[in-house]
Protein backbone atom coordinates (compact mmCIF):
# COMPACT_ATOMS: atom_id res chain seq x y z
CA UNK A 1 23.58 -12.45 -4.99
CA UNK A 2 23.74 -9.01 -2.60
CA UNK A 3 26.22 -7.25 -4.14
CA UNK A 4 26.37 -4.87 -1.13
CA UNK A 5 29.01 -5.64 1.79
CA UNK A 6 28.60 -8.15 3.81
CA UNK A 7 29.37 -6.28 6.64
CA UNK A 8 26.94 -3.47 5.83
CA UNK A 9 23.47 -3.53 7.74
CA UNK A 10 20.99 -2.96 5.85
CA UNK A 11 18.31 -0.43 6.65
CA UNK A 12 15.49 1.13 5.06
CA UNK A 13 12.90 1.22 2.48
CA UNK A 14 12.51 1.60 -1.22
CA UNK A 15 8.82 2.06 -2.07
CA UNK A 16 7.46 2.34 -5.86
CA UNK A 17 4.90 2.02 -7.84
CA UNK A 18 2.03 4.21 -8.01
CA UNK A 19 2.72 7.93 -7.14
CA UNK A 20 0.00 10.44 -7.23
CA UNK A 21 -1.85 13.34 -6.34
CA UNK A 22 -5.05 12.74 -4.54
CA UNK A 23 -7.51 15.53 -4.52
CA UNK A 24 -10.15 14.96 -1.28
CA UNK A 25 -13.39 15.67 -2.54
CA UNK A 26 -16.08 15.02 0.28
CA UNK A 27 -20.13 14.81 -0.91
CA UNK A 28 -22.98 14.08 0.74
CA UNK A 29 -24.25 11.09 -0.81
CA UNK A 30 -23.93 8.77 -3.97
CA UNK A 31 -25.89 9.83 -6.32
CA UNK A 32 -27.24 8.43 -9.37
CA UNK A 33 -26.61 8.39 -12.89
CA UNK A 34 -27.52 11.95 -14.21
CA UNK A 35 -28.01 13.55 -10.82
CA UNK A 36 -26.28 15.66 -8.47
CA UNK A 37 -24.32 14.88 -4.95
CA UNK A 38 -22.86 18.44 -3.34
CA UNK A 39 -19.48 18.64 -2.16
CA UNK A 40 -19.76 19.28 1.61
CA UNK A 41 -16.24 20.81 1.98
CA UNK A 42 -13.29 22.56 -0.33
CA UNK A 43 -11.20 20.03 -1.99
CA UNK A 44 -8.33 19.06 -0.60
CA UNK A 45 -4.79 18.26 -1.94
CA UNK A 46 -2.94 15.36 -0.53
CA UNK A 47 -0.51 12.47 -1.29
CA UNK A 48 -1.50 9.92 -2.87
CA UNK A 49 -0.91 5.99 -4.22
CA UNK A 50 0.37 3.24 -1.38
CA UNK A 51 4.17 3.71 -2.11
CA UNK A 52 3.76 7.53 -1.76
CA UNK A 53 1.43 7.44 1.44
CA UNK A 54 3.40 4.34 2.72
CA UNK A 55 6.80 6.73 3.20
CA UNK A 56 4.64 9.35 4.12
CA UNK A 57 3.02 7.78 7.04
CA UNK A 58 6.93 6.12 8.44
CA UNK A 59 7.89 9.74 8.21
CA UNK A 60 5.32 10.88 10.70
CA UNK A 61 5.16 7.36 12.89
CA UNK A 62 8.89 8.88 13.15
CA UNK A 63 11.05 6.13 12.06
CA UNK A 64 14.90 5.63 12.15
CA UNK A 65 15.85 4.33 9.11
CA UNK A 66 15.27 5.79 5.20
CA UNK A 67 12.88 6.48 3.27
CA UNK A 68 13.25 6.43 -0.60
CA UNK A 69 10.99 7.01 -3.61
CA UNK A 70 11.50 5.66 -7.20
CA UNK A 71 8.84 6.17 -9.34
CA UNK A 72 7.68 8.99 -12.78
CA UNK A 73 6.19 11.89 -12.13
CA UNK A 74 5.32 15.01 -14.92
CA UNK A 75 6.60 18.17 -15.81
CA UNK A 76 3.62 20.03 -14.21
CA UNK A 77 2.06 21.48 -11.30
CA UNK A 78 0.95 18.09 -9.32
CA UNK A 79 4.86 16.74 -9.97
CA UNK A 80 6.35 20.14 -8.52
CA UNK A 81 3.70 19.92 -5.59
CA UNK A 82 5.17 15.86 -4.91
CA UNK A 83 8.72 17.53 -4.60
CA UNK A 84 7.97 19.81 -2.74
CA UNK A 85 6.03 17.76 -0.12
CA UNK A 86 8.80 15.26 -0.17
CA UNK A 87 11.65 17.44 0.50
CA UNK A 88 9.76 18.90 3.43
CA UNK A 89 9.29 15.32 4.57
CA UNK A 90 13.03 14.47 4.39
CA UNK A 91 11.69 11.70 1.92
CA UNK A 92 14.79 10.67 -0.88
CA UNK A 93 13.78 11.59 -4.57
CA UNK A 94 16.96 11.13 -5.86
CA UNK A 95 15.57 8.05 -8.22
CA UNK A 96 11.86 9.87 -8.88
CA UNK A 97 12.24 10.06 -12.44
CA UNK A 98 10.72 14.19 -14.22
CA UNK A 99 8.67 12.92 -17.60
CA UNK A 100 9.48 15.82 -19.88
CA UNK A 101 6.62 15.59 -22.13
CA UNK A 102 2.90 16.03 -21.82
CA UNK A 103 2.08 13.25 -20.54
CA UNK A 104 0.79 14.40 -16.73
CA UNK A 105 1.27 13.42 -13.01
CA UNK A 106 -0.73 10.80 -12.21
CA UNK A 107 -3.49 11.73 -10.27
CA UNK A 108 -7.20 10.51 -8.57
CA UNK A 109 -10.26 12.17 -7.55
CA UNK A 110 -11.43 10.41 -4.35
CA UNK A 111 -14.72 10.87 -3.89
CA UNK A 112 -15.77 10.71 -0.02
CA UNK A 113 -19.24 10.25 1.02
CA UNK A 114 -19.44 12.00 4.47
CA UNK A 115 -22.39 10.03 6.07
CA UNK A 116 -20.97 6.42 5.37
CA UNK A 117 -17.01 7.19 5.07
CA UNK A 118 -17.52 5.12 1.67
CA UNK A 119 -14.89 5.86 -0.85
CA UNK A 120 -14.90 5.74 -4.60
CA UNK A 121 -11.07 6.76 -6.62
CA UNK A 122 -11.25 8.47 -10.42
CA UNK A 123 -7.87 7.37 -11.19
CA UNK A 124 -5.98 9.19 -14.05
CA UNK A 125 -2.86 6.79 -14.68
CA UNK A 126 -0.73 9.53 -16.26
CA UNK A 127 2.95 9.07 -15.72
CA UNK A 128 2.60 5.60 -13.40
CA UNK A 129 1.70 4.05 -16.67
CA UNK A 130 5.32 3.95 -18.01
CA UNK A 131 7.00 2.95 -14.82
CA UNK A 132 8.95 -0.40 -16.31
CA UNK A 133 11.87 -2.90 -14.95
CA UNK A 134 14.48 -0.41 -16.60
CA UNK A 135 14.14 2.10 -14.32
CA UNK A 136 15.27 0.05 -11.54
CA UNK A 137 18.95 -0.30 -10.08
CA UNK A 138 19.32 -2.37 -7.00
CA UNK A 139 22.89 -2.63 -7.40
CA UNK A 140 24.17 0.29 -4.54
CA UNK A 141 21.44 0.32 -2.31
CA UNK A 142 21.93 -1.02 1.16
CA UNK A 143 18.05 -0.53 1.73
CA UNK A 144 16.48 -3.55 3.71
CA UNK A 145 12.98 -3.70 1.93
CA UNK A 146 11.79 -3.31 -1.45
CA UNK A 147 7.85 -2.21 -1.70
CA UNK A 148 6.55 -2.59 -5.06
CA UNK A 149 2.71 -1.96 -5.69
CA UNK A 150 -0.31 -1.90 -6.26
CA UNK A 151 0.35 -4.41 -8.74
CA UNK A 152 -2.64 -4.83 -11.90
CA UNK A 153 -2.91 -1.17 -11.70
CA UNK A 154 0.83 -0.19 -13.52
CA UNK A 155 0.68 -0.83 -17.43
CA UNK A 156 4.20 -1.41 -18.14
CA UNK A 157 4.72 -3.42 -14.79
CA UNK A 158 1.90 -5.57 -15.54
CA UNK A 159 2.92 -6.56 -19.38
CA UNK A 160 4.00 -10.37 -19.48
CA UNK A 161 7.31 -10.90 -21.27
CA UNK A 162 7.95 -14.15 -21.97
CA UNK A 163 4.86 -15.91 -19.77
CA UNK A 164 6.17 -13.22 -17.03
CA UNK A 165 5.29 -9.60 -16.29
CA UNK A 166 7.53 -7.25 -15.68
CA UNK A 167 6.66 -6.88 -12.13
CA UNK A 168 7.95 -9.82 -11.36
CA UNK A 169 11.11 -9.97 -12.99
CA UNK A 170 11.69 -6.57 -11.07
CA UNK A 171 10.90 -8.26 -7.97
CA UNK A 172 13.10 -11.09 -8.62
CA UNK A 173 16.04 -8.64 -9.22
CA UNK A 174 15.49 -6.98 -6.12
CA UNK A 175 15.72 -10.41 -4.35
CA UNK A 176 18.91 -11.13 -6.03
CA UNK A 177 20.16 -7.92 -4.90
CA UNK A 178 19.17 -9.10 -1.09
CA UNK A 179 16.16 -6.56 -0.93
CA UNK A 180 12.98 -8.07 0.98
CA UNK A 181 10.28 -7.75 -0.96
CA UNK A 182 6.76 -6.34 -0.12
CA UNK A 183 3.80 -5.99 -2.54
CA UNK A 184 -0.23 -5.61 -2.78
CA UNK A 185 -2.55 -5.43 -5.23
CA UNK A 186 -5.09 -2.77 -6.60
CA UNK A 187 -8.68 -2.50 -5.69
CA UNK A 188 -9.34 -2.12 -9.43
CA UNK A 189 -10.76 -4.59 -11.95
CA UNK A 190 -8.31 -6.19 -14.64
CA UNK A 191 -9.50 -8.58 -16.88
CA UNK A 192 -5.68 -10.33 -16.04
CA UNK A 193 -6.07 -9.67 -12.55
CA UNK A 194 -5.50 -13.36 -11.51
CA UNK A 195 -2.60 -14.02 -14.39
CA UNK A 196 -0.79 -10.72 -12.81
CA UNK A 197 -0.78 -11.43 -9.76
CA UNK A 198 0.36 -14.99 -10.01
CA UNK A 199 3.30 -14.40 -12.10
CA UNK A 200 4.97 -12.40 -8.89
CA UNK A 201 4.17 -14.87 -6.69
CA UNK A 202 6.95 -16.66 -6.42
CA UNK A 203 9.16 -13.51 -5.98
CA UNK A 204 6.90 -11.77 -2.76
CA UNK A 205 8.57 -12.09 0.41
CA UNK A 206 5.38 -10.33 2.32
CA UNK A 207 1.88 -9.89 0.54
CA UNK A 208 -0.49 -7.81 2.23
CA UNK A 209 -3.58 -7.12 0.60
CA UNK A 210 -7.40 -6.41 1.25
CA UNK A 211 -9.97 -9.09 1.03
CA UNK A 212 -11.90 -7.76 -2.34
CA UNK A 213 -8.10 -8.19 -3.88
CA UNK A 214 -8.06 -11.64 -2.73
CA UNK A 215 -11.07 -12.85 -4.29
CA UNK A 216 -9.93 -11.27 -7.45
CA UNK A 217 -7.21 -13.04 -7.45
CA UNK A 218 -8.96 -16.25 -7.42
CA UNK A 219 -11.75 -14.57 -9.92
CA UNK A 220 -14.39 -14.81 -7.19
CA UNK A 221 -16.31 -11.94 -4.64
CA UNK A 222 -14.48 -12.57 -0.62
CA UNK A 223 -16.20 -10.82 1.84
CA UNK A 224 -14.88 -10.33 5.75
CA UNK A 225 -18.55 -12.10 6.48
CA UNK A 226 -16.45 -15.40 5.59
CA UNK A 227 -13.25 -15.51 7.90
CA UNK A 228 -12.76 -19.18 6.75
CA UNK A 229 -12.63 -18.49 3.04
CA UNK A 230 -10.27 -15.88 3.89
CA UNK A 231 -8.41 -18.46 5.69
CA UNK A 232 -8.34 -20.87 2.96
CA UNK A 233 -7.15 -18.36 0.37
CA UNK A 234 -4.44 -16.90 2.36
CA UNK A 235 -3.04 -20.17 2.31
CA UNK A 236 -3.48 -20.64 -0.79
CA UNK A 237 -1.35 -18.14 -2.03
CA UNK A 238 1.45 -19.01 0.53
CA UNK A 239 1.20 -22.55 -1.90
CA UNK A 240 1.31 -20.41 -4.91
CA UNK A 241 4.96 -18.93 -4.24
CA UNK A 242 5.08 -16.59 -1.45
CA UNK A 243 8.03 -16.62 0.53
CA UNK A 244 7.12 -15.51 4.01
CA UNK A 245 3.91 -14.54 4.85
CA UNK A 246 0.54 -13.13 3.45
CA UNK A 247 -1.53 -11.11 5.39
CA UNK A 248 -5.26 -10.19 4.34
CA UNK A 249 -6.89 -7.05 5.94
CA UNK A 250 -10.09 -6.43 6.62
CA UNK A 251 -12.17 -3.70 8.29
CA UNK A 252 -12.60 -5.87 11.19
CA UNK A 253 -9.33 -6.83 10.82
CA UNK A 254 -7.17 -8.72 9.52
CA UNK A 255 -5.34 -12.32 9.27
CA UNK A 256 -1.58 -13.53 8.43
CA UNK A 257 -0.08 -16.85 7.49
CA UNK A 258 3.41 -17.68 7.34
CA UNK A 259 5.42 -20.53 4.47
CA UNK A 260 4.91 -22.82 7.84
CA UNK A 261 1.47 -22.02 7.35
CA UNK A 262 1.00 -20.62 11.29
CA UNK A 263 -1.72 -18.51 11.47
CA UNK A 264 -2.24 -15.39 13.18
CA UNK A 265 -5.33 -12.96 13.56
CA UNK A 266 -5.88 -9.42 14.75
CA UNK A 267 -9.17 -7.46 15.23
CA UNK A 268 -9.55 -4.08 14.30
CA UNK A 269 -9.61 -1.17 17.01
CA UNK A 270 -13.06 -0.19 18.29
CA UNK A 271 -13.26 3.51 17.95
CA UNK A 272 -15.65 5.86 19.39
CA UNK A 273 -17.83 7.22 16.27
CA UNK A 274 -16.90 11.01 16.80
CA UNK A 275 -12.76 9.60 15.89
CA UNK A 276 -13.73 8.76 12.20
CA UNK A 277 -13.29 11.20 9.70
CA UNK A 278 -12.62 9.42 6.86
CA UNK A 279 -11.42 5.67 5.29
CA UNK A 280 -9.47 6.96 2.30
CA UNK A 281 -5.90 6.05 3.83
CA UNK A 282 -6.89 3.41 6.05
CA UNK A 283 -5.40 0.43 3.88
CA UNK A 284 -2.00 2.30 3.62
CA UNK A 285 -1.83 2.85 6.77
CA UNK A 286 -2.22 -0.50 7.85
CA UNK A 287 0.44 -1.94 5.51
CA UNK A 288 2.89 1.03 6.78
CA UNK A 289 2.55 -0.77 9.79
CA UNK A 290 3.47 -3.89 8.68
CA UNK A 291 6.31 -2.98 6.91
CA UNK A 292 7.74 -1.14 10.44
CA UNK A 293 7.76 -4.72 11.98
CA UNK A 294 9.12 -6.53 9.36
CA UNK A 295 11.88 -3.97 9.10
CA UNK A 296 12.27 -4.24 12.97
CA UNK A 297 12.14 -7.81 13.10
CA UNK A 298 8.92 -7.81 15.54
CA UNK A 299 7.00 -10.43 16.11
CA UNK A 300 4.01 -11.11 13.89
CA UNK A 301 1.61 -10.81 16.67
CA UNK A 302 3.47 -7.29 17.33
CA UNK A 303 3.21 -5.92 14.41
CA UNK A 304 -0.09 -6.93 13.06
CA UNK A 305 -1.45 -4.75 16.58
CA UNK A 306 1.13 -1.89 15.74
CA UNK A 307 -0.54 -2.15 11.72
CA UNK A 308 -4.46 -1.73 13.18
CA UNK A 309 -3.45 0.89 15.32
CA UNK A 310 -1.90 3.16 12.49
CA UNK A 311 -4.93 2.14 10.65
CA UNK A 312 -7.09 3.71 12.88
CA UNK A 313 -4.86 6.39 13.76
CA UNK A 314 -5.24 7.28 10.34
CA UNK A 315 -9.38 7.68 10.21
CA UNK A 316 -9.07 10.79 11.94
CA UNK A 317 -8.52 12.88 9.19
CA UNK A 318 -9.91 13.41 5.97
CA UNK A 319 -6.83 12.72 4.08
CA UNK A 320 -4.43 9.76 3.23
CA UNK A 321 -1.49 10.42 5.68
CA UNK A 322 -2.30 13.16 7.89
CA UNK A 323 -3.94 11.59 10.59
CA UNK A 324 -0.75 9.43 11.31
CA UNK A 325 1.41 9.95 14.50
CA UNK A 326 4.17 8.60 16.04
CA UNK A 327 4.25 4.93 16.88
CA UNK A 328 3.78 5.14 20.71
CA UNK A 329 0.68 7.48 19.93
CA UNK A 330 -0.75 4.90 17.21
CA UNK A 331 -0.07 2.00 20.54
CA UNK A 332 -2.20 3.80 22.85
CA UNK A 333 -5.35 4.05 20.55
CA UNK A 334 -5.71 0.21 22.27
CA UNK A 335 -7.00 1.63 25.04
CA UNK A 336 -10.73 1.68 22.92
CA UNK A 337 -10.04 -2.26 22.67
CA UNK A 338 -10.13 -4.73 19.71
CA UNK A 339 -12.54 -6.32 17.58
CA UNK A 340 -13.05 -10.47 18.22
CA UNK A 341 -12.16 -12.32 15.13
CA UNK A 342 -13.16 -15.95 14.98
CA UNK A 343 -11.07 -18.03 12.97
């Protein structure tokens, strides 16, 4: 039951899960084991983890409604620096919980290859690790949506408790509570990957994940070469429990099914090669977007163009969130044109 008013609208986002400190460390090639790739430029300092650089990049498309964090963060200097950068971005930390011990801020060390815009994350779990269903209270908030993620990367979140994880009986509170929920995955292997993930199921209103999370779901290697498979396994999950719709992104773009199973597909912008910087936010960014039209009630086709526009907005900088703008300025990057998908 929503045990807010009825007469209340409800607006804005809750977003938790994994919030870090990235530190932007750009090289100039891969190397191999026991040699040496140079760093090309000084490290930079940056938000980081998709809850974090989802509020983050709403802030500067400059959206109406609010923007809430709930997540652990340490007693040390990456926690003070997440404060800081949150007050500044009129972001609400009233529920982002200090860990007074030794365990640290959660952190990664993304390593950026300059010539390829390849990059590879160095993930220190830190305080993300004890993030667990008690530290969430639905019961006052009049917030619209409820992102949770990435899922298979959050220890306590991911423990099954009774056949169930965690996760999912927080999602299923949330729903209960009248929050829409959004979630993705993580990028990282988890030898319950597939058992995770299909436990919350049932309780995701909107999936949105990448196609390399996909196939891991289903214990199997998707590539964007096979538009069908991707296809097939999108609607396979909307048989598996999702509620509304599943979208799966690619870097040529991405696709979305609804529980009616209609399909719709969106190509990628095509950007002149001097706009890329960098591909560390990119994903992010193009679920930021999605979450602006489901929280404006746009149409699918809508929003999946608004959601590839902030995507590529966001490859002109080197960082997770600072190459976003505001939303008319992310619109008019479709003046390069879209990518053809054929589904």
């Amino acid at each position: 039951m929503n045990n807010c008013e009825d007469d209340k609208i409800r607006s804005g986002l809750i977003a938790s899960g994994s919030i870090l400190v990235d530190y932007i460390i750009t090289i100039n090639d891969w190397p191999m084991e026991n040699c040496t790739s140079f760093i090309q430029r000084e490290v930079k300092m940056t938000s980081g983890g998709a809850p974090y650089n989802i509020v983050k990049n709403l802030q500067l498309m400059k959206v109406d409604f609010p923007l809430s964090l709930v997540g652990l963060i340490g007693n040390d200097s990456n926690g003070k620096w997440i404060i800081n950068d949150c007050i500044k971005s009129n972001i609400d930390i009233t529920k982002l919980e200090i860990i007074k011990d030794s365990i640290p801020t959660s952190c990664t060390y993304v390593m950026a290859v300059e010539n390829t815009n390849r990059r590879t994350f160095f993930h220190q779990q830190g305080t993300n690790g004890l993030l667990d269903e008690k530290h969430f209270d639905f019961y006052k908030t009049n917030a619209k949506l409820f992102y949770l993620g990435p899922l298979t990367q959050l220890n306590k979140l991911d423990q099954f408790n009774n056949e169930r994880t965690n996760a999912s009986r927080t999602l299923e509170k949330a729903l209960l509570f009248g929050l829409e929920t959004i979630v993705d995955f993580s990028s990282g292997k988890n030898l319950n990957y597939s058992q995770i993930a299909k436990s919350s199921l049932p309780f995701i209103d909107h999936l949105i994940i990448n196609e390399t999370e996909a196939g891991f779901i289903f214990n199997k290697i998707l590539t964007s070469d096979n538009l069908t498979e991707i296809k097939q396994i999108a609607n396979q999950l909307i048989d598996l429990g999702v509620r509304k719709s599943v979208t799966i992104h690619f870097s040529e773009g991405a696709i979305l099914i609804t529980k009616d199973k209609k399909i719709f597909s969106q190509g990628s912008i095509i950007l002149p090669d001097n706009f890329i910087k960098s591909s560390v936010g990119a994903g992010d960014a193009f679920v930021s977007g999605i979450i602006y039209g489901i929280h404006q009630q746009w149409t699918f086709d809508k929003t999946l163009q608004l959601a590839v526009c902030v995507a590529a907005m966001s490859l002109s900088d080197e960082s997770s969130t600072d190459g976003i703008k505001n939303i008319q300025q992310c619109l008019d990057l479709q003046r390069f044109g879209f990518r053809k998908l054929n589904i």
